[in-house]
N, C-alpha and C. Protein backbone atom coordinates (compact mmCIF):
# COMPACT_ATOMS: atom_id res chain seq x y z
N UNK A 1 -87.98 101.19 19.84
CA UNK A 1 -87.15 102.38 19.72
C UNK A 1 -86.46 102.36 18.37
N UNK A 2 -85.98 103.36 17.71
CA UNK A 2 -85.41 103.39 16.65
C UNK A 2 -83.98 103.01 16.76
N UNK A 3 -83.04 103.47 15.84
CA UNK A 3 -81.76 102.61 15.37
C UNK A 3 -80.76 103.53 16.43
N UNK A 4 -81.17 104.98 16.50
CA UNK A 4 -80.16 105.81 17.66
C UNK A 4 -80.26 105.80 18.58
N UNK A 5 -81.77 105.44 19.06
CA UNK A 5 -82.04 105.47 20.41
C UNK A 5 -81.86 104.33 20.97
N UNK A 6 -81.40 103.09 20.07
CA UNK A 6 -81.34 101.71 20.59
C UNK A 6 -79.73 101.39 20.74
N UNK A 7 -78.87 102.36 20.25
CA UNK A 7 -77.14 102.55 20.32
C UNK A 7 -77.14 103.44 22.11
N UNK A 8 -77.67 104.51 22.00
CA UNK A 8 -77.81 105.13 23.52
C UNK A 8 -78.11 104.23 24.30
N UNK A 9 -79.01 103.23 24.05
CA UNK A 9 -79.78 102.54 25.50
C UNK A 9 -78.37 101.63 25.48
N UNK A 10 -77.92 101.09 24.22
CA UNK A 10 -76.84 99.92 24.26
C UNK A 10 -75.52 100.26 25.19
N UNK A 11 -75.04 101.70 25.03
CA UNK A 11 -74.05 102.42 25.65
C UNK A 11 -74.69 102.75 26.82
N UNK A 12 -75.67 102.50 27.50
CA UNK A 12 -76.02 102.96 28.82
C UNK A 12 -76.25 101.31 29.44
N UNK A 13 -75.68 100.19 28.60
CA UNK A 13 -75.90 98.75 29.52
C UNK A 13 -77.31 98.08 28.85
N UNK A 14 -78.07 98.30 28.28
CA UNK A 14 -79.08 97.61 28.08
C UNK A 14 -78.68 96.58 27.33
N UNK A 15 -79.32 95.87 27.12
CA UNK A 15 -79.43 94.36 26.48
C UNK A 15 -80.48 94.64 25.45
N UNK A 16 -80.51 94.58 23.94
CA UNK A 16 -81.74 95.65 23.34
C UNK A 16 -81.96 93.66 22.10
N UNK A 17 -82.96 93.67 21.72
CA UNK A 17 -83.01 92.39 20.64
C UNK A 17 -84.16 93.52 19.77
N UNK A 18 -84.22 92.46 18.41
CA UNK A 18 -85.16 93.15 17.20
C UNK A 18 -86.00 92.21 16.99
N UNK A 19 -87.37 91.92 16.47
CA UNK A 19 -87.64 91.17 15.73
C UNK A 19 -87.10 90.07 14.76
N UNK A 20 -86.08 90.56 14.20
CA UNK A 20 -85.26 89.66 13.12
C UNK A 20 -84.42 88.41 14.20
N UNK A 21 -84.16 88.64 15.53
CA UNK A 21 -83.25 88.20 16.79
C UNK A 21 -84.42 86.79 16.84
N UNK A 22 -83.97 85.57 17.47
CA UNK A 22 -84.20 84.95 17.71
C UNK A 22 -84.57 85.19 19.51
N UNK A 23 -85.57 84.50 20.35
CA UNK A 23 -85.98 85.03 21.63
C UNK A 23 -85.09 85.25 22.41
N UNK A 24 -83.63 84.28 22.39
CA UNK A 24 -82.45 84.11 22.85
C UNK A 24 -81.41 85.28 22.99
N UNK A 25 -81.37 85.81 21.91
CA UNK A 25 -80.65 86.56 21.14
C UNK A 25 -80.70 88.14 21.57
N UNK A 26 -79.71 88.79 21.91
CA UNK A 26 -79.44 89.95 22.15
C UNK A 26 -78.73 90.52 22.40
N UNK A 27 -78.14 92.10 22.42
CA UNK A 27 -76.88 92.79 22.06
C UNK A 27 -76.54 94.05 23.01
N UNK A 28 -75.31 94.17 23.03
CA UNK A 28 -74.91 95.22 24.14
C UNK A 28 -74.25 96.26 22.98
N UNK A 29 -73.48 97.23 24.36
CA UNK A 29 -72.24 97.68 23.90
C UNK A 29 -71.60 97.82 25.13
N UNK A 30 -70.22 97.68 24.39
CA UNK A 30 -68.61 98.03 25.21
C UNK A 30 -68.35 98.99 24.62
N UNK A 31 -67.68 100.17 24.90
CA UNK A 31 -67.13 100.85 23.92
C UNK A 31 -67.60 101.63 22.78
N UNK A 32 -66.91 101.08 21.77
CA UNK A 32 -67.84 101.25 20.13
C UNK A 32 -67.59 99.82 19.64
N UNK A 33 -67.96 98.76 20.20
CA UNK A 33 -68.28 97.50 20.09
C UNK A 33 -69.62 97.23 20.71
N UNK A 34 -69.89 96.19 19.26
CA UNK A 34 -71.21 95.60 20.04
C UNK A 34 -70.88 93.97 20.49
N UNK A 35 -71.37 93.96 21.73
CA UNK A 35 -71.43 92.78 22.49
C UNK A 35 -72.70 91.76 21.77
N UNK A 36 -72.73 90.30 21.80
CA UNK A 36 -73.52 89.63 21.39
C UNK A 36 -73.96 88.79 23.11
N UNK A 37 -75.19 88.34 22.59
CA UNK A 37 -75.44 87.20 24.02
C UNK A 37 -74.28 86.07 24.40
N UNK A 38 -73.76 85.85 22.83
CA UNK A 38 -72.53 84.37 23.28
C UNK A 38 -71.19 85.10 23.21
N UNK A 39 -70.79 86.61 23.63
CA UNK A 39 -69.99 87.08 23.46
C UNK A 39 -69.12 87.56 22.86
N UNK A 40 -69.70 87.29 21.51
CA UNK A 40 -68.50 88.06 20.46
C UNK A 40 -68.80 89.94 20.11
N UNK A 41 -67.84 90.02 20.18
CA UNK A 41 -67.72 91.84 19.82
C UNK A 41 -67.48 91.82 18.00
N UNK A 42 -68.34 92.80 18.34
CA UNK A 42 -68.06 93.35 16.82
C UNK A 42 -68.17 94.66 16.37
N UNK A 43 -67.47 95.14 15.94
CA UNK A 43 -67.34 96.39 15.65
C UNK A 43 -68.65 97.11 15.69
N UNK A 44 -68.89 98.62 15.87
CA UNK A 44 -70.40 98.86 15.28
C UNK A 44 -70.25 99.23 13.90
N UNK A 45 -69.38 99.62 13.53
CA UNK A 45 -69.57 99.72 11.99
C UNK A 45 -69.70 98.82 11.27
N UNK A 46 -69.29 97.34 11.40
CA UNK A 46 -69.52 96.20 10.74
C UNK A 46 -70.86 95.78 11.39
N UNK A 47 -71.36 95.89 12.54
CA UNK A 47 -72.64 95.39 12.90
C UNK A 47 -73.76 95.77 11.76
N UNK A 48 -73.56 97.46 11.42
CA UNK A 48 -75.08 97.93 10.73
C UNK A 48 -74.50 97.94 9.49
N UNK A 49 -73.26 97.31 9.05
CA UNK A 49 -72.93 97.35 7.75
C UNK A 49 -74.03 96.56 6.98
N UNK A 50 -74.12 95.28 7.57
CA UNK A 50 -75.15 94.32 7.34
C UNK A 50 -76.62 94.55 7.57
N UNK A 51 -76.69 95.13 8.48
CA UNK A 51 -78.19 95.69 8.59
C UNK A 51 -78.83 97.07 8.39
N UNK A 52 -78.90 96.96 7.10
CA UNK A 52 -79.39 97.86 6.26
C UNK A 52 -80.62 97.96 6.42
N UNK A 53 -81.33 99.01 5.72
CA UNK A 53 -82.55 99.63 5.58
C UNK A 53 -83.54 99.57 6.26
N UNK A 54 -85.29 100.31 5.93
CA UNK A 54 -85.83 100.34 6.94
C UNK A 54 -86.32 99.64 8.02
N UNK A 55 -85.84 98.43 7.93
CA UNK A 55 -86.44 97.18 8.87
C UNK A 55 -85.38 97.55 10.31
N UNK A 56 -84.08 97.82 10.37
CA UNK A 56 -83.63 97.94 10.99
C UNK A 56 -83.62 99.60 11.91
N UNK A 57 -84.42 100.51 10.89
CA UNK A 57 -84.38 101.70 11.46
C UNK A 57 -85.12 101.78 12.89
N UNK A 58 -85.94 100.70 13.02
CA UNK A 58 -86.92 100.94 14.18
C UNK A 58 -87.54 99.56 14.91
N UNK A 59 -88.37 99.45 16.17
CA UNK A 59 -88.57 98.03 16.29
C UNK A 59 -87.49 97.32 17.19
N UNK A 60 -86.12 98.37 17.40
CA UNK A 60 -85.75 97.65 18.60
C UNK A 60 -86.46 97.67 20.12
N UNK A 61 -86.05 97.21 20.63
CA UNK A 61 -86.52 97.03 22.51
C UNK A 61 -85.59 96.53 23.47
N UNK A 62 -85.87 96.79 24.59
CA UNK A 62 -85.11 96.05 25.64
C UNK A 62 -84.99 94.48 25.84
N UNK A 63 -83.99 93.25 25.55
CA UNK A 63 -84.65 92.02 25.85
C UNK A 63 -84.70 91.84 27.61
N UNK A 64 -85.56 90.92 27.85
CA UNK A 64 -85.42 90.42 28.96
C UNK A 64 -85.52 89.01 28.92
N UNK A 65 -85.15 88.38 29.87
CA UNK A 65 -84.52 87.41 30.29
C UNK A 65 -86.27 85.95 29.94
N UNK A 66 -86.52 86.47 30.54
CA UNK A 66 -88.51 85.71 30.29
C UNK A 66 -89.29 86.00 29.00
N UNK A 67 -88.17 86.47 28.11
CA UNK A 67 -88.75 86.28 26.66
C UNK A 67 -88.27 85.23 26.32
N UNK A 68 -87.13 84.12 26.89
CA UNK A 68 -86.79 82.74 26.56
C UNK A 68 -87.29 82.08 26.38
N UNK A 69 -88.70 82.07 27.59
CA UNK A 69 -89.40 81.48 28.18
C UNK A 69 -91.03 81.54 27.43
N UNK A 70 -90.63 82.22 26.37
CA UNK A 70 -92.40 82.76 25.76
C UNK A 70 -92.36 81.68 24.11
């Protein structure tokens, strides 16, 4: 999914990881905070401050739990 549609799924509870994410690794939202797997919040404006350009525009997904395991 792309970069807006992966903020909607985040604000509707999903758990979304990217390629760049380690298998472990994956992100929510609270609010207009993003949740991490080990719990830290971080703003969303500081989240995509850092993740710039087209790598991040697209290529997110849902994680699940048995991608640990791959």
């Amino acid at each position: 999914m792309n970069k807006e549609e992966a903020i909607e799924a985040m604000k509707s509870g999903e758990k979304l990881t990217h390629p760049s994410f380690t298998k472990t690794e994956w992100i929510s939202m609270k609010g207009n905070d993003i949740i991490t797997e080990e719990g830290y919040t971080i703003s969303l404006d500081e989240f995509w401050y850092y993740r710039i350009g087209e790598y991040f525009e697209t290529n997110w997904y849902v994680w699940q739990k048995d991608f640990e395991l791959i």
